[in-house]
N, C-alpha and C. Protein backbone atom coordinates (compact mmCIF):
# COMPACT_ATOMS: atom_id res chain seq x y z
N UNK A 1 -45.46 74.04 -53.38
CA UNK A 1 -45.89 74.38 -52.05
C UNK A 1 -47.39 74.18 -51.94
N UNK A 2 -47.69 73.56 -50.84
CA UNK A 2 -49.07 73.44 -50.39
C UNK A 2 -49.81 75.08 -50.84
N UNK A 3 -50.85 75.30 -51.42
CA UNK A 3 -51.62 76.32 -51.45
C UNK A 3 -52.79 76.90 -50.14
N UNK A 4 -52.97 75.80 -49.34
CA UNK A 4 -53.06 76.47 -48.37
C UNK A 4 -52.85 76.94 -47.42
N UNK A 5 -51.51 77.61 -47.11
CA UNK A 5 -50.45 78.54 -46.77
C UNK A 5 -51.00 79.83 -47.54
N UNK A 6 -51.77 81.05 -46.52
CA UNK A 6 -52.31 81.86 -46.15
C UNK A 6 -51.06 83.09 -45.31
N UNK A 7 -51.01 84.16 -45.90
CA UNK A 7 -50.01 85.07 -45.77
C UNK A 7 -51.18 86.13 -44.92
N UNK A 8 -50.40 86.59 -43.71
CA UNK A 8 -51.52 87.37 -43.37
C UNK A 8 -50.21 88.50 -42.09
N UNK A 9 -51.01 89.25 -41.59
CA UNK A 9 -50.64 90.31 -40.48
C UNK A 9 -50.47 89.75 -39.50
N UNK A 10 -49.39 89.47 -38.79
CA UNK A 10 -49.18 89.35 -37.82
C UNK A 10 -50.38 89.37 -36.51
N UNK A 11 -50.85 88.92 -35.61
CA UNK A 11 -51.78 89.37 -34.92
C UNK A 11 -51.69 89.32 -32.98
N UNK A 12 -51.31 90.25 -32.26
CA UNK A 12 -51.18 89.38 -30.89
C UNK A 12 -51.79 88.49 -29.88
N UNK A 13 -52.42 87.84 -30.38
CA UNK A 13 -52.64 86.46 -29.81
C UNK A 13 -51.86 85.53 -31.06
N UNK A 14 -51.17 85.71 -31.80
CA UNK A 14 -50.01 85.06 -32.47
C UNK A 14 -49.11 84.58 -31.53
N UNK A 15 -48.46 85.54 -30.72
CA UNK A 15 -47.59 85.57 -30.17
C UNK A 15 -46.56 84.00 -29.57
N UNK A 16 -47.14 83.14 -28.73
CA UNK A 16 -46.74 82.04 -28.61
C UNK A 16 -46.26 80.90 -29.34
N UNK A 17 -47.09 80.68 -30.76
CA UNK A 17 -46.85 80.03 -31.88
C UNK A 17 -45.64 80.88 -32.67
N UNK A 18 -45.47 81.90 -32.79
CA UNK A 18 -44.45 83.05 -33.41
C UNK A 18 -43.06 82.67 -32.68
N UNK A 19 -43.41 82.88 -31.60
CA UNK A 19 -42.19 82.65 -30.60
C UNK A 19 -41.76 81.31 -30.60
N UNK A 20 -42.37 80.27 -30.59
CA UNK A 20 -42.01 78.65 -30.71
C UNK A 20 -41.44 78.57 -32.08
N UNK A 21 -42.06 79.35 -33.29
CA UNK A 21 -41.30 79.57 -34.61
C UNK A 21 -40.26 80.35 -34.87
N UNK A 22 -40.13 81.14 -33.96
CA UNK A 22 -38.58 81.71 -34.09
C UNK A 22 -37.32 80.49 -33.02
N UNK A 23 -38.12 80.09 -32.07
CA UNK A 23 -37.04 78.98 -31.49
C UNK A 23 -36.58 78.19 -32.55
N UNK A 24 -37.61 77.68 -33.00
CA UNK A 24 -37.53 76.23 -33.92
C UNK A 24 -36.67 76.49 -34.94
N UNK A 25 -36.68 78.13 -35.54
CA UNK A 25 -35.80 78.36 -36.76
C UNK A 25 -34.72 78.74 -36.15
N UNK A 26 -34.20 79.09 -34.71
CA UNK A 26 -32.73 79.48 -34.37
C UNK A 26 -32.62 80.91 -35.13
N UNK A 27 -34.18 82.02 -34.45
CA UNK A 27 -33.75 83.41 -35.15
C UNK A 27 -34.34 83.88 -33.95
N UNK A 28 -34.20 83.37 -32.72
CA UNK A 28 -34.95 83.71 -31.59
C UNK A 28 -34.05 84.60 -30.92
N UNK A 29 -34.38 86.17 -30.33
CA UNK A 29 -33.44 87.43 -29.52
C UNK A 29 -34.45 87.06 -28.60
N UNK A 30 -34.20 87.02 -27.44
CA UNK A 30 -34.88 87.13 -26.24
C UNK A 30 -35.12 88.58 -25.97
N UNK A 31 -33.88 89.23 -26.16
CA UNK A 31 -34.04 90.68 -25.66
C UNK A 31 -35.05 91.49 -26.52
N UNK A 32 -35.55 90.98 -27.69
CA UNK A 32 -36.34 91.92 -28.87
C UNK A 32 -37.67 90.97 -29.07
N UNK A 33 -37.55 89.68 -28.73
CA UNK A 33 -38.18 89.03 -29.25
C UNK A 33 -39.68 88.53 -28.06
N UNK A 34 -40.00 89.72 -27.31
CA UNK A 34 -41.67 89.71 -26.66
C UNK A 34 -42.21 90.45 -27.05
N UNK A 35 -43.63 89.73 -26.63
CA UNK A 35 -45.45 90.11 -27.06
C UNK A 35 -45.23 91.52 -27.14
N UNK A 36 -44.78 92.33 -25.93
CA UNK A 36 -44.95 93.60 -25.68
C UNK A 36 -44.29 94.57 -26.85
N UNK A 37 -43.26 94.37 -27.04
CA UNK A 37 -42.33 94.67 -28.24
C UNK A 37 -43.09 95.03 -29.76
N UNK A 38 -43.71 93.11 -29.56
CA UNK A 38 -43.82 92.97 -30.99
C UNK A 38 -45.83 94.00 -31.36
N UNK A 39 -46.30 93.65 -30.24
CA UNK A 39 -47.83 95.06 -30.15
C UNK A 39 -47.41 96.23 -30.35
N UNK A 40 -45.89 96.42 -29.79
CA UNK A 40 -45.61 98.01 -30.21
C UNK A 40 -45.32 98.07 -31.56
N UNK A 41 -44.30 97.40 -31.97
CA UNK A 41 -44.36 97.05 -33.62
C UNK A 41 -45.50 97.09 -34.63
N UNK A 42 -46.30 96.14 -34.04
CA UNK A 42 -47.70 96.02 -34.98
C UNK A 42 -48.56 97.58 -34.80
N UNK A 43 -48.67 98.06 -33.98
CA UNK A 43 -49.52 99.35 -33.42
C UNK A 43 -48.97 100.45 -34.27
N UNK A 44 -47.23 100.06 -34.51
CA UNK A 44 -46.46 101.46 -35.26
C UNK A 44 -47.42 101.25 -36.36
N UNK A 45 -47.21 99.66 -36.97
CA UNK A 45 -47.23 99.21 -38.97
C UNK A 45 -47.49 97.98 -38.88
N UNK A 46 -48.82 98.14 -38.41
CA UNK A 46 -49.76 97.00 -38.42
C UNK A 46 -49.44 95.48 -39.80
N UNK A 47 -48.97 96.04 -41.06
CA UNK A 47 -48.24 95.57 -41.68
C UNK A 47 -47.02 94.59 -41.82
N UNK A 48 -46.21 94.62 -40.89
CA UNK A 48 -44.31 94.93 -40.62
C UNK A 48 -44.28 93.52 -40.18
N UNK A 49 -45.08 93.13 -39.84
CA UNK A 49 -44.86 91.11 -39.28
C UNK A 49 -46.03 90.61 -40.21
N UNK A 50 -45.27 89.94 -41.09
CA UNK A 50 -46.35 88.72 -41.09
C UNK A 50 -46.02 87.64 -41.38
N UNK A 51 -47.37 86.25 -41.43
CA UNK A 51 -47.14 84.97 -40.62
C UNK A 51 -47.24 84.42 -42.09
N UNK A 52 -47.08 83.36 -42.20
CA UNK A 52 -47.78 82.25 -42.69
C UNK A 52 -48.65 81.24 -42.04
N UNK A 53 -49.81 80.72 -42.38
CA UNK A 53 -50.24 80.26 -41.46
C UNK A 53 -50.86 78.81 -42.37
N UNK A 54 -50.90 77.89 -42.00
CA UNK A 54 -51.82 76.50 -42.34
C UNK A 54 -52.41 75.63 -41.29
N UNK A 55 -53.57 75.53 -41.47
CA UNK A 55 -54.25 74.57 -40.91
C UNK A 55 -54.19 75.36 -39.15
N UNK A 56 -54.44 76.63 -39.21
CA UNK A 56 -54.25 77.52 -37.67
C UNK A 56 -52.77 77.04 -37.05
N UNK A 57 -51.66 76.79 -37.97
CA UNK A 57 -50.31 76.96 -37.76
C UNK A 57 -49.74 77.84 -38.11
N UNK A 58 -49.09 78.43 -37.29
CA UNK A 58 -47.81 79.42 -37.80
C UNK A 58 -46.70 78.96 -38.12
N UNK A 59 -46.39 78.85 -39.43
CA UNK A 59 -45.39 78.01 -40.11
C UNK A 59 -44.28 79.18 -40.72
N UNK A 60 -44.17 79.78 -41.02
CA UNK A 60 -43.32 81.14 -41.15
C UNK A 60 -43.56 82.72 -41.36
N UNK A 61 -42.35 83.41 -41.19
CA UNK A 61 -42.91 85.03 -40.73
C UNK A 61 -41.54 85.48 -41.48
N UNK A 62 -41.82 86.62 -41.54
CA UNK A 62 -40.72 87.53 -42.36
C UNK A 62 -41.34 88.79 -41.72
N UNK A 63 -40.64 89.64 -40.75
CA UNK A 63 -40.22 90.89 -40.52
C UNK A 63 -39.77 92.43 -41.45
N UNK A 64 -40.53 93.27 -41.56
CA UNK A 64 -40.12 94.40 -42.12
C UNK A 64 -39.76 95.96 -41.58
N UNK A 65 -39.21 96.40 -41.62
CA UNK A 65 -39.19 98.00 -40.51
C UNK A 65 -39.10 98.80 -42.32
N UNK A 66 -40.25 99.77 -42.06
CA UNK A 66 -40.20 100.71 -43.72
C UNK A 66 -39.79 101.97 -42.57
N UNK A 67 -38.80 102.58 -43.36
CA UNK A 67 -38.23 103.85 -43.33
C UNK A 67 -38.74 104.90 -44.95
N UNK A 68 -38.69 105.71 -45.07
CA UNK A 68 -38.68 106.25 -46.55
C UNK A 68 -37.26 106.65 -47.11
N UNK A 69 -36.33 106.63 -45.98
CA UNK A 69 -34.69 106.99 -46.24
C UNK A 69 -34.51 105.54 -46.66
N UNK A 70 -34.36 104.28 -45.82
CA UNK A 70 -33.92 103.17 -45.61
C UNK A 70 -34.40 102.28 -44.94
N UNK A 71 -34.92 101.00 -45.74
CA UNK A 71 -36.00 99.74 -45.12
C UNK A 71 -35.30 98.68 -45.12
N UNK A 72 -35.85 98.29 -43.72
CA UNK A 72 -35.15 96.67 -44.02
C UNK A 72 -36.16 95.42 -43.63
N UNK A 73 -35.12 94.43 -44.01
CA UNK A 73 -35.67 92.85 -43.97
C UNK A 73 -35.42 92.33 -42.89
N UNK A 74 -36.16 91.71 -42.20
CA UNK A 74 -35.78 90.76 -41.15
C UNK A 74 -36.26 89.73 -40.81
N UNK A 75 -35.63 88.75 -40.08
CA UNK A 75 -36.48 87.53 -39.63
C UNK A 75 -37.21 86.70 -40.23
N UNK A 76 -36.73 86.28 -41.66
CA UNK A 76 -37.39 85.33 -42.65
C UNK A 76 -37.04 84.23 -41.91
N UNK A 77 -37.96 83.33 -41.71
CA UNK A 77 -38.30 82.07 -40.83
C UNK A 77 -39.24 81.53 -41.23
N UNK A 78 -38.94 80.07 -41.77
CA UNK A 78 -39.83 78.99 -42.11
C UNK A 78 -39.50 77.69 -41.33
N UNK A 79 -40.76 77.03 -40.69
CA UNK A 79 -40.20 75.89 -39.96
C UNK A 79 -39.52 74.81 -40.39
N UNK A 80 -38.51 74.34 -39.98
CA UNK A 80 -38.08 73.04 -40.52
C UNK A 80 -38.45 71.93 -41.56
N UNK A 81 -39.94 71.49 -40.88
CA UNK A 81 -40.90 70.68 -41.87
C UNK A 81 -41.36 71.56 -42.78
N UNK A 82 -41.08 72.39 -43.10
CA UNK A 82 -42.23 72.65 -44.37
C UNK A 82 -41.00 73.65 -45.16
N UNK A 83 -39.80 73.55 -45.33
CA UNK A 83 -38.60 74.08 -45.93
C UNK A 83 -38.31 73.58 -47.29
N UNK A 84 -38.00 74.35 -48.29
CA UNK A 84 -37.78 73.60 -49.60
C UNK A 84 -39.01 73.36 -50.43
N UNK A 85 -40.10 74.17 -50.10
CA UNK A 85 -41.45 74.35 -50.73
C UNK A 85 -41.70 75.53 -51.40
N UNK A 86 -40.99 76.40 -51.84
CA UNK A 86 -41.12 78.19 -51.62
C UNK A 86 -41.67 78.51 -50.75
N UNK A 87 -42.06 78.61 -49.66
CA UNK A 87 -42.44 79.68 -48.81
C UNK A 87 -41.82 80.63 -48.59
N UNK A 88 -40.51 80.49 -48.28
CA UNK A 88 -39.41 81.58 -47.86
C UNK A 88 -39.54 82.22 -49.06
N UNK A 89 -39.50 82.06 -50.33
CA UNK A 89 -39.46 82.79 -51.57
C UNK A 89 -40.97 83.55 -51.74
N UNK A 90 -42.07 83.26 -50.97
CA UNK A 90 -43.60 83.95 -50.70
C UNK A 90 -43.33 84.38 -49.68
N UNK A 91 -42.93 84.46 -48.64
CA UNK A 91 -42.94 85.88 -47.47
C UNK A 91 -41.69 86.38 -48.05
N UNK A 92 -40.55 86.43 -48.79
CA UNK A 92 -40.17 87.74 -49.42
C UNK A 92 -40.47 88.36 -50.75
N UNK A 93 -41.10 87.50 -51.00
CA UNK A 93 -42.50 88.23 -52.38
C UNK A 93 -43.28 89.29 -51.68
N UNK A 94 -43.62 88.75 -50.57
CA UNK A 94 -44.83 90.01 -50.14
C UNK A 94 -44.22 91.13 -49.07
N UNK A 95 -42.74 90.58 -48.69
CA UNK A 95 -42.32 91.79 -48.06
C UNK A 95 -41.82 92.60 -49.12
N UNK A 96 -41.32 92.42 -50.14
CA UNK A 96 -40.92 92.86 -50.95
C UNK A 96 -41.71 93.85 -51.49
N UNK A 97 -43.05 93.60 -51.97
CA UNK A 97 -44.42 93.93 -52.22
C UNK A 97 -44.93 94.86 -51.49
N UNK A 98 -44.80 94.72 -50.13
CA UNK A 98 -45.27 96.14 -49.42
C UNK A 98 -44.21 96.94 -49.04
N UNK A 99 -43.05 96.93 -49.43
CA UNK A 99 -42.12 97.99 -49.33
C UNK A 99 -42.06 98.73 -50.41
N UNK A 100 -41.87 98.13 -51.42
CA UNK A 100 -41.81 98.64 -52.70
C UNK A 100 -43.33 99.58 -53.38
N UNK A 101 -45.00 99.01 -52.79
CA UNK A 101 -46.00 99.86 -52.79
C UNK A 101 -45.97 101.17 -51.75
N UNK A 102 -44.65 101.23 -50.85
CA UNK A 102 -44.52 102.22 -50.01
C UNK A 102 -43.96 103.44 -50.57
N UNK A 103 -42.90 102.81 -51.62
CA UNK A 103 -41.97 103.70 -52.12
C UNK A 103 -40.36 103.49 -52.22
N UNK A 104 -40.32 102.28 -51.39
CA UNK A 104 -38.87 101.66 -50.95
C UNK A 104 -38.36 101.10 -52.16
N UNK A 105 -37.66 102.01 -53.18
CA UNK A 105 -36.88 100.98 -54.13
C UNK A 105 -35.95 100.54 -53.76
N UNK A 106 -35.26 100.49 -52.59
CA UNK A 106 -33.72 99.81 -52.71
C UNK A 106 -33.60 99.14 -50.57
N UNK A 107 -34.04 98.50 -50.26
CA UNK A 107 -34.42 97.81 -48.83
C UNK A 107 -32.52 97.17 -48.66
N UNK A 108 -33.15 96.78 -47.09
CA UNK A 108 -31.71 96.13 -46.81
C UNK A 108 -32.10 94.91 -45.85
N UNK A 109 -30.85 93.92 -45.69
CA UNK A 109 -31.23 93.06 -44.73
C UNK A 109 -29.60 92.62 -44.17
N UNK A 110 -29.80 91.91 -43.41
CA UNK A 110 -28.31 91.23 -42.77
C UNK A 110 -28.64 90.09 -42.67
N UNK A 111 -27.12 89.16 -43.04
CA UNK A 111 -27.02 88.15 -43.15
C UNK A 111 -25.52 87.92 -42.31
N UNK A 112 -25.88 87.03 -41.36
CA UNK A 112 -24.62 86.49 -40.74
C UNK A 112 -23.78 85.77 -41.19
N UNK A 113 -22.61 86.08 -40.94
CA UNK A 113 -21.17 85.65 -42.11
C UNK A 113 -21.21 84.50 -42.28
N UNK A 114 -21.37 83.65 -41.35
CA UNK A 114 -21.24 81.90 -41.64
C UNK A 114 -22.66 80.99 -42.52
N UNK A 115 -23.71 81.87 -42.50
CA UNK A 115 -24.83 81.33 -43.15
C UNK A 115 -24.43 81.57 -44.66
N UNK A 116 -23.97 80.51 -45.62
CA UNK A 116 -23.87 80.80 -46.80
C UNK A 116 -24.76 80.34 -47.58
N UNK A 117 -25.71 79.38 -47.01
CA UNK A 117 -26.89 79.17 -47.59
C UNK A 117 -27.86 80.16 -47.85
N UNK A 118 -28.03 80.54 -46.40
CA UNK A 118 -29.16 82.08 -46.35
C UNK A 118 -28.70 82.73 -47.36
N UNK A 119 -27.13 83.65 -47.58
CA UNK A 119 -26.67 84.26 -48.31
C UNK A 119 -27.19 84.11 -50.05
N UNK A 120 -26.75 82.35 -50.06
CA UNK A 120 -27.25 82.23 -51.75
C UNK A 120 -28.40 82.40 -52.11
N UNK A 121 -29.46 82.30 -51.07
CA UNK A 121 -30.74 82.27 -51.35
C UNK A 121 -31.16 83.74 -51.51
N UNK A 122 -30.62 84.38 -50.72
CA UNK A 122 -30.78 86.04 -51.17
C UNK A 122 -30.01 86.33 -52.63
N UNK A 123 -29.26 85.85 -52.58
CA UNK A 123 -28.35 86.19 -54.43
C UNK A 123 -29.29 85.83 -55.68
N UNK A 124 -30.06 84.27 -55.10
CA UNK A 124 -30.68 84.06 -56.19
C UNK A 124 -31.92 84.86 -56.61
N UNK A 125 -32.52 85.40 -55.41
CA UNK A 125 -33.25 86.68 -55.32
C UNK A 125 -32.93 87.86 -56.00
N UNK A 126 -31.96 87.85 -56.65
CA UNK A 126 -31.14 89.32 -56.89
C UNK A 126 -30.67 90.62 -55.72
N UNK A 127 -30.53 89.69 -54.88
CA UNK A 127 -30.24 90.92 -53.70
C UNK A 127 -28.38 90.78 -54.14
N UNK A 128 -27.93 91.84 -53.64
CA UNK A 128 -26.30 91.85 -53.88
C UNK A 128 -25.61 91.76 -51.94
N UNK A 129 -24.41 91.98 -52.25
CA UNK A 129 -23.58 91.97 -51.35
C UNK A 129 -23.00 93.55 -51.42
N UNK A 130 -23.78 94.26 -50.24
CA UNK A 130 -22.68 95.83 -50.13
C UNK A 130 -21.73 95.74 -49.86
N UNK A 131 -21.09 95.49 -48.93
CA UNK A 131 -20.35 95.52 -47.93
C UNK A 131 -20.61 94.35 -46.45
N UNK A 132 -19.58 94.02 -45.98
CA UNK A 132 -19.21 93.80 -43.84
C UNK A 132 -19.54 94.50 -43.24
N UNK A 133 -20.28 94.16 -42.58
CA UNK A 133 -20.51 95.39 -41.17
C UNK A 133 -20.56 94.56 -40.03
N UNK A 134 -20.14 95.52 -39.53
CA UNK A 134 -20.64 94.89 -37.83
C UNK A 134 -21.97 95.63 -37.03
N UNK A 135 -22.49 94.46 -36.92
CA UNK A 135 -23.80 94.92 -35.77
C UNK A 135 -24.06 94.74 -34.57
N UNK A 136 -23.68 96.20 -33.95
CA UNK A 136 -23.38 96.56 -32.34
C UNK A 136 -25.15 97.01 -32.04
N UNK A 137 -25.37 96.79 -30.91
CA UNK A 137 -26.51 96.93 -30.02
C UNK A 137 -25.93 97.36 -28.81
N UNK A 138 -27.12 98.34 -28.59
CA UNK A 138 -26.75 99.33 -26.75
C UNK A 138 -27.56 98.92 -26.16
N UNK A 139 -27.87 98.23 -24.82
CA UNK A 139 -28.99 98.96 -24.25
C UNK A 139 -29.20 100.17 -23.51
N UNK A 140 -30.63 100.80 -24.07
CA UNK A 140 -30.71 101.86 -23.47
C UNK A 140 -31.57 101.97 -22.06
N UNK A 141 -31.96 101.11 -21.84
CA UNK A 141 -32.66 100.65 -20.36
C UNK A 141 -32.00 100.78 -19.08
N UNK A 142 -30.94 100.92 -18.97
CA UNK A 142 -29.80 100.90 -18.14
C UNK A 142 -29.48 102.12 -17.58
C-alpha cells in the first residue's frame, strides 16, 4: 500500500467526499447517512469516523460506536481504485486500536448474508461467526 495514506478523524467539511465514498462503495443509507447526523456523531466521539485520506482524497473510512457493555464496527469502505492494497486491513487496525485502548475486548459488526467476500475477510481477521440476526430499524420521527 501506498504510504501516503494518512488515517485521521473524521472532520465536517469531510462530508461530501465521505458521502461520494460511501456511494462509490455501495454502503450508502440515505436515512443515516447526513452531515447533520454524522456532526452529531463526531461531537458524541470525536474519534468514531475515520477517513483515510491521500493526496486531500478521501479514499476510505471505517465507522465505530464504543459502548463499554457492547461496541461495534461499521462502514469499512475503501474505494474501488485503491482495493487490494491493505487499507481495509489499516482502518480495522485502528478501529480495532481505539476500541480495545477503551476497554472493548470483544466488539461486533454485521455482515450481510450474501457478501461472502466481506465475510472471509473478517475470518481472516480472526473475527468469528455468532450467530443470524435480523436487522429491523424503526423510525422514530413519525
Amino acid at each position: 500500500m501506498n504510504i501516503d495514506v494518512t488515517l485521521r478523524n473524521y472532520q465536517d467539511e469531510d462530508f461530501p467526499a465521505l458521502q461520494q465514498l460511501l456511494i462509490d462503495t455501495q454502503i450508502f443509507y440515505e436515512p443515516l447517512d447526513k452531515q447533520v447526523i454524522f456532526q452529531r456523531k463526531i461531537n458524541h466521539d470525536a474519534e468514531s469516523i475515520i477517513v483515510a485520506e491521500q493526496d486531500r482524497h478521501i479514499i476510505g473510512t471505517i465507522f465505530f460506536v464504543y459502548d463499554p457493555w457492547n461496541s461495534f464496527i461499521f462502514r469499512l469502505g475503501v474505494h474501488p481504485d485503491h482495493q487490494g492494497q491493505g487499507l481495509a486491513n489499516r482502518l480495522m487496525d485502528e478501529a480495532e486500536k481505539r476500541l480495545r485502548n477503551r476497554g472493548m475486548p470483544r466488539p461486533t459488526l454485521f455482515v450481510e448474508e450474501d457478501k461472502e467476500e466481506v465475510l472471509t475477510f473478517y475470518k481472516k481477521r480472526g473475527w468469528e461467526v455468532l450467530y443470524k440476526v435480523f436487522c429491523l430499524e424503526k423510525d422514530l420521527q413519525q
